[in-house]
Protein backbone atom coordinates (compact mmCIF):
# COMPACT_ATOMS: atom_id res chain seq x y z
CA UNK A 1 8.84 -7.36 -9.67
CA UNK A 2 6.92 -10.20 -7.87
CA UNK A 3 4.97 -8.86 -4.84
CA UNK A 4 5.18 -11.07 -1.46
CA UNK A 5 1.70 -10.46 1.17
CA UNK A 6 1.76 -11.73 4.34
CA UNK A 7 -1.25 -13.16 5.86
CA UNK A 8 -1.60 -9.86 8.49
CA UNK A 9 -2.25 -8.02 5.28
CA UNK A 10 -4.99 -10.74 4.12
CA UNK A 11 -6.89 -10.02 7.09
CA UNK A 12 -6.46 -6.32 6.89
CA UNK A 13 -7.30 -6.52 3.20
CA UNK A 14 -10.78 -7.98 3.93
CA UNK A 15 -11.60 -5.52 6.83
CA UNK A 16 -10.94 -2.34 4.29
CA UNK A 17 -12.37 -4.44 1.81
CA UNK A 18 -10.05 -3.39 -0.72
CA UNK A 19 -9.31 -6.07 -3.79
CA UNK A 20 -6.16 -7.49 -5.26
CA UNK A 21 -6.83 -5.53 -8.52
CA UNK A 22 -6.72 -2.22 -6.33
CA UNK A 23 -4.11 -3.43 -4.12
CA UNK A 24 -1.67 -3.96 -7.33
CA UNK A 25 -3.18 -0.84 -8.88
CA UNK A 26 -1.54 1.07 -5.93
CA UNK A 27 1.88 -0.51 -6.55
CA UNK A 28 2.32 -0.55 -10.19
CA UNK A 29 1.03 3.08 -10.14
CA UNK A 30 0.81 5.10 -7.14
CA UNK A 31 -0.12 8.80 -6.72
CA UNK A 32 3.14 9.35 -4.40
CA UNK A 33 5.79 6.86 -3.15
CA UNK A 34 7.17 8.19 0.50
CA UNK A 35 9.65 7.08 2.34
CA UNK A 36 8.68 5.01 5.69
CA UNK A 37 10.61 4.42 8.53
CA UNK A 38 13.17 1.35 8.77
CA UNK A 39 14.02 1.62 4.54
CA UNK A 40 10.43 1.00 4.12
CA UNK A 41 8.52 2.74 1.45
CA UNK A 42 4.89 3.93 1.41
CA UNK A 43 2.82 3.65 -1.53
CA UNK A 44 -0.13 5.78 -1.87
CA UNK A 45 -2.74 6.30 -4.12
CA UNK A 46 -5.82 8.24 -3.96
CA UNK A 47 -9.67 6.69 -4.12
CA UNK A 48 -13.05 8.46 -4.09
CA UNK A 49 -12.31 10.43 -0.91
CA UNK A 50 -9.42 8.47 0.64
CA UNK A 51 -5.73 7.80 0.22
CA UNK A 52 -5.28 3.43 0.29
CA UNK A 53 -1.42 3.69 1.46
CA UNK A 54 0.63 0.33 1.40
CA UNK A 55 3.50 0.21 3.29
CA UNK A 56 6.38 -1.68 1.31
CA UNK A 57 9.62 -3.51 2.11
CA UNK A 58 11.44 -3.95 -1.09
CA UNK A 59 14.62 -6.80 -1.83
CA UNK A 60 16.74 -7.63 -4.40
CA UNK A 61 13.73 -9.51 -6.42
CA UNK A 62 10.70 -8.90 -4.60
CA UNK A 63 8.17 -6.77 -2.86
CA UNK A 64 6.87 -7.29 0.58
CA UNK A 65 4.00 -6.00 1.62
CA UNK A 66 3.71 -4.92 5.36
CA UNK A 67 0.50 -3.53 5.66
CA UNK A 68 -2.09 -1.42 4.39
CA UNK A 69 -4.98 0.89 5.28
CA UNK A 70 -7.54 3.28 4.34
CA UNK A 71 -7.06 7.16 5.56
CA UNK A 72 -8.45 10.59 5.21
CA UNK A 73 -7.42 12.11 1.89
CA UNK A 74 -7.23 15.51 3.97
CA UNK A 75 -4.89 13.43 6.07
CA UNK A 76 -2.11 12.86 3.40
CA UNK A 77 -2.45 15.86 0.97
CA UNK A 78 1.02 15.70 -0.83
């Protein structure tokens, strides 16, 4: 499914510096996918010492992405 990021996440991309490969790492396979508020979903995926969670708007055809950001792994133990 094609994956739609708006520029917000660009920026917020760059200040986590996390890359496209690990950004569609997270959504192809994530550790856990939650459920966000508003229908949106949040994709998580654990990395050396933190969870990278992406929170996700899907359509019909496509996947937006909202935003992400780097937490505490203790944070978001599933």
């Amino acid at each position: 499914m094609p994956v739609e990021i708006i520029e917000f996440v660009y920026k917020r991309k760059m200040a986590y510096e996390i890359t496209e490969d690990m950004l569609f790492d997270v959504i192809s396979a994530p550790d856990d996918i939650l459920q966000g508020y508003w229908g949106r979903q949040v994709y998580q995926k654990r990395l050396n010492g933190y969870v990278l969670r992406i929170i996700v708007e899907a359509h019909k055809n496509i996947i937006s992405v909202i935003t992400l950001y780097k937490a505490r792994s203790a944070r978001y133990e599933t």
